[in-house]
C-alpha atoms as a PDB file:
ATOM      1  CA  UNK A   1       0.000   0.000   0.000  1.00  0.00           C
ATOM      2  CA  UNK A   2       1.649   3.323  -1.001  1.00  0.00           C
ATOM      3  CA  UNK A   3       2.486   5.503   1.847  1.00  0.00           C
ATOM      4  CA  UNK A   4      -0.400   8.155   0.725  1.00  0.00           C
ATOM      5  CA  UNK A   5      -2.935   5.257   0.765  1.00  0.00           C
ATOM      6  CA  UNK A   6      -1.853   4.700   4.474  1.00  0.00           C
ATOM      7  CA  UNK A   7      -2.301   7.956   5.233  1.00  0.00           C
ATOM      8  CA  UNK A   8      -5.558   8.764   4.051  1.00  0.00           C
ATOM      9  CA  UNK A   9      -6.720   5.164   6.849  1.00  0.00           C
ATOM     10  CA  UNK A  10      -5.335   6.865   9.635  1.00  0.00           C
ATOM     11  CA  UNK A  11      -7.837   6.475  12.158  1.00  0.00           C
ATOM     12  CA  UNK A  12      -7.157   7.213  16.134  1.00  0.00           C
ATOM     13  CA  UNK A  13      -5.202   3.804  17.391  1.00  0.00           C
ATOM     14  CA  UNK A  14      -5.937   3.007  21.367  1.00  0.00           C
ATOM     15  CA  UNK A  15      -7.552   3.939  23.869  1.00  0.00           C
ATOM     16  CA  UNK A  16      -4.694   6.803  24.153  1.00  0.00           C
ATOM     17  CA  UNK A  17      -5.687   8.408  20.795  1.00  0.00           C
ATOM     18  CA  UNK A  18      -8.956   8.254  21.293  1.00  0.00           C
ATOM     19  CA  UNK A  19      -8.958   9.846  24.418  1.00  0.00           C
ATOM     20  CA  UNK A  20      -6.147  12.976  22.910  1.00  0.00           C
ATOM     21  CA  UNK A  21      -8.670  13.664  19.925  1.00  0.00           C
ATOM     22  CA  UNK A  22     -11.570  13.574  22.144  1.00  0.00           C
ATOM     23  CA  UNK A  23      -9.168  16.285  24.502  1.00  0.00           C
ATOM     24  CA  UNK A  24      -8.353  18.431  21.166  1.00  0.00           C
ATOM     25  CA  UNK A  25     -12.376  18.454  20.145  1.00  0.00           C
ATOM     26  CA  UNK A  26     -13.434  19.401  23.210  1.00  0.00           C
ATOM     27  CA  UNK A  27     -12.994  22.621  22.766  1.00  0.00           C
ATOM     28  CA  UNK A  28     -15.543  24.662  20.529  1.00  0.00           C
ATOM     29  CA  UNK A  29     -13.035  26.803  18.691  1.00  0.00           C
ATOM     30  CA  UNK A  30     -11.518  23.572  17.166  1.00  0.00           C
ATOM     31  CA  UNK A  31     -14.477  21.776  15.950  1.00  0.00           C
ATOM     32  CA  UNK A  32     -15.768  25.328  14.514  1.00  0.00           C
ATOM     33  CA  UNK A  33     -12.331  25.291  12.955  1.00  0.00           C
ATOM     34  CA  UNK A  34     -13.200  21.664  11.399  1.00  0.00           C
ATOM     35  CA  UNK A  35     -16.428  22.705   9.889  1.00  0.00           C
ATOM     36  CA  UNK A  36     -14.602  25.469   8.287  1.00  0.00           C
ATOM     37  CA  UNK A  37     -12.030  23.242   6.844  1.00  0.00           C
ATOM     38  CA  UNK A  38     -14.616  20.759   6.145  1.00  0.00           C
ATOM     39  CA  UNK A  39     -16.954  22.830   4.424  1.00  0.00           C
ATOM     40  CA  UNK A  40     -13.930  23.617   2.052  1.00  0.00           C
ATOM     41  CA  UNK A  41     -11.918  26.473   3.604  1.00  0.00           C
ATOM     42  CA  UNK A  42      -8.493  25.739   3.348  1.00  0.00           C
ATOM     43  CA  UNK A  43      -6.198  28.867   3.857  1.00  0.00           C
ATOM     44  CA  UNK A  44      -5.164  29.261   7.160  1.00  0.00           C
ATOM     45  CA  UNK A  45      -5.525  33.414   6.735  1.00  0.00           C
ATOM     46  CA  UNK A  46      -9.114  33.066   5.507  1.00  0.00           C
ATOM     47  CA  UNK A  47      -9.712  30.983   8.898  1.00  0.00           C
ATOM     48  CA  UNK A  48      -8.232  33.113  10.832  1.00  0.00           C
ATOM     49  CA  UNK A  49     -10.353  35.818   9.122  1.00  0.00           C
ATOM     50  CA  UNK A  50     -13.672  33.813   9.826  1.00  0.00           C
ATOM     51  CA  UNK A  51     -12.544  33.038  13.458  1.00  0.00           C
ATOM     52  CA  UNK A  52     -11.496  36.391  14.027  1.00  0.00           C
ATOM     53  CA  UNK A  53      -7.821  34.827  15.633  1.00  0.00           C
ATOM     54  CA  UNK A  54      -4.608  35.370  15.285  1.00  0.00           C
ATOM     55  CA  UNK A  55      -1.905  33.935  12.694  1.00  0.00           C
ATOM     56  CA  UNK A  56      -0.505  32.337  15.632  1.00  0.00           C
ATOM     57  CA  UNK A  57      -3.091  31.024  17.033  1.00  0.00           C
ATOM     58  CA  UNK A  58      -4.940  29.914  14.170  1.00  0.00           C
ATOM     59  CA  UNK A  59      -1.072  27.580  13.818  1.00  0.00           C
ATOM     60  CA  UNK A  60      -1.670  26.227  17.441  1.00  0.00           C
ATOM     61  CA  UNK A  61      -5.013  24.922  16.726  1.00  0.00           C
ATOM     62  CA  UNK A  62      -4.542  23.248  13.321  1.00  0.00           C
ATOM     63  CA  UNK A  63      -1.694  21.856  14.576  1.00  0.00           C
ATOM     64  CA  UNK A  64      -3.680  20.477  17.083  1.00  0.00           C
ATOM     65  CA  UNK A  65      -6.199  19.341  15.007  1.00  0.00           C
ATOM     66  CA  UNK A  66      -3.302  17.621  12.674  1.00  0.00           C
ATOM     67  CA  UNK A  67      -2.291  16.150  15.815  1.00  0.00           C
ATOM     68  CA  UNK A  68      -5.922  14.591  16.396  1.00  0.00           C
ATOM     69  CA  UNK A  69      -5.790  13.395  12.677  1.00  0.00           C
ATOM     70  CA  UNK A  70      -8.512  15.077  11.503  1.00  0.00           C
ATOM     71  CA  UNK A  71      -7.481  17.929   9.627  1.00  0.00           C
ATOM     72  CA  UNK A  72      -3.865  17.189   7.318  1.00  0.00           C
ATOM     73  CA  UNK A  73      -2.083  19.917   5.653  1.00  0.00           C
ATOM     74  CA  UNK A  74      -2.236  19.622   1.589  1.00  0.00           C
ATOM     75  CA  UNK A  75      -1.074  21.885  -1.252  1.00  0.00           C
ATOM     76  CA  UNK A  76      -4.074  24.257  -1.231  1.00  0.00           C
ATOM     77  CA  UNK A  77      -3.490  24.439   2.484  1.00  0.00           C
ATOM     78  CA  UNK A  78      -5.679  22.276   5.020  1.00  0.00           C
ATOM     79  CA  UNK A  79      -8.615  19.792   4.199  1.00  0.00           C
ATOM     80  CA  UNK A  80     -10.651  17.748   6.500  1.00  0.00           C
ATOM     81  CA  UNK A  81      -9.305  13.940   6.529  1.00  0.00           C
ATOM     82  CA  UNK A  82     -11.157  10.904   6.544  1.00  0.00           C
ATOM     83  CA  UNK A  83     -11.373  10.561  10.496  1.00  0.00           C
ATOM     84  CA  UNK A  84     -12.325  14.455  10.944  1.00  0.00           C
ATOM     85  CA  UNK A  85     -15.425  13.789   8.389  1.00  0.00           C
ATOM     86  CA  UNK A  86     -16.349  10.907  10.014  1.00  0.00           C
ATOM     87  CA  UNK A  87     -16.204  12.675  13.682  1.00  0.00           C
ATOM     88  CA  UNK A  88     -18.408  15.276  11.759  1.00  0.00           C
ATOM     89  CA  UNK A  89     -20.986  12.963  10.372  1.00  0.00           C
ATOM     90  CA  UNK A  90     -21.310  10.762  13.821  1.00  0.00           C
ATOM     91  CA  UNK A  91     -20.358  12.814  16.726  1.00  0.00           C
ATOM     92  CA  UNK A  92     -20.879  16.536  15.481  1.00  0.00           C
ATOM     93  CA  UNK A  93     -24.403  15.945  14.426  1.00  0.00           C
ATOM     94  CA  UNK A  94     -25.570  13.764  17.117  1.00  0.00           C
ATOM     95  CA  UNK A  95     -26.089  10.715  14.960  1.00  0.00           C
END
């Protein structure tokens, strides 16, 4: 399987990862910052913008959220990954 491939399956391994990404999504600010990226907003300036934070902080978060696997940096900027949809779909909107 080609590194990208394993990537993209990433999921949160343990008990321990679970528990971190849970930490991370806790607060608010990063799972508003999640629908942004989700809903297709990739430029870190443009969520800063929207969030009305600073360059700084807008670089703690996402790297937070990277952290949690659910946001991963790409060429356009940031995009939701597989596991940060999925939180989304099933946790996010009470399903």
């Amino acid at each position: 399987m080609p590194a990208e491939d394993k990537d993209q399956d990433r999921g949160w391994q343990g008990s321990e990862g679970h528990r971190f990404a849970l930490e991370v999504l806790q607060l608010a600010l990063r799972r508003q910052m999640l629908r942004l990226v989700a809903g297709g907003m990739k430029d870190r300036e443009q969520i800063g913008q929207a969030l009305k934070l600073s360059p700084s902080l807008v670089d703690y978060h996402l790297f937070m959220l990277e952290k949690a696997l659910v946001v991963e940096r790409c060429e356009a900027g940031w995009e939701a990954s597989r596991t940060g949809l999925l939180f989304l779909e099933k946790v996010e909107s009470g399903a």
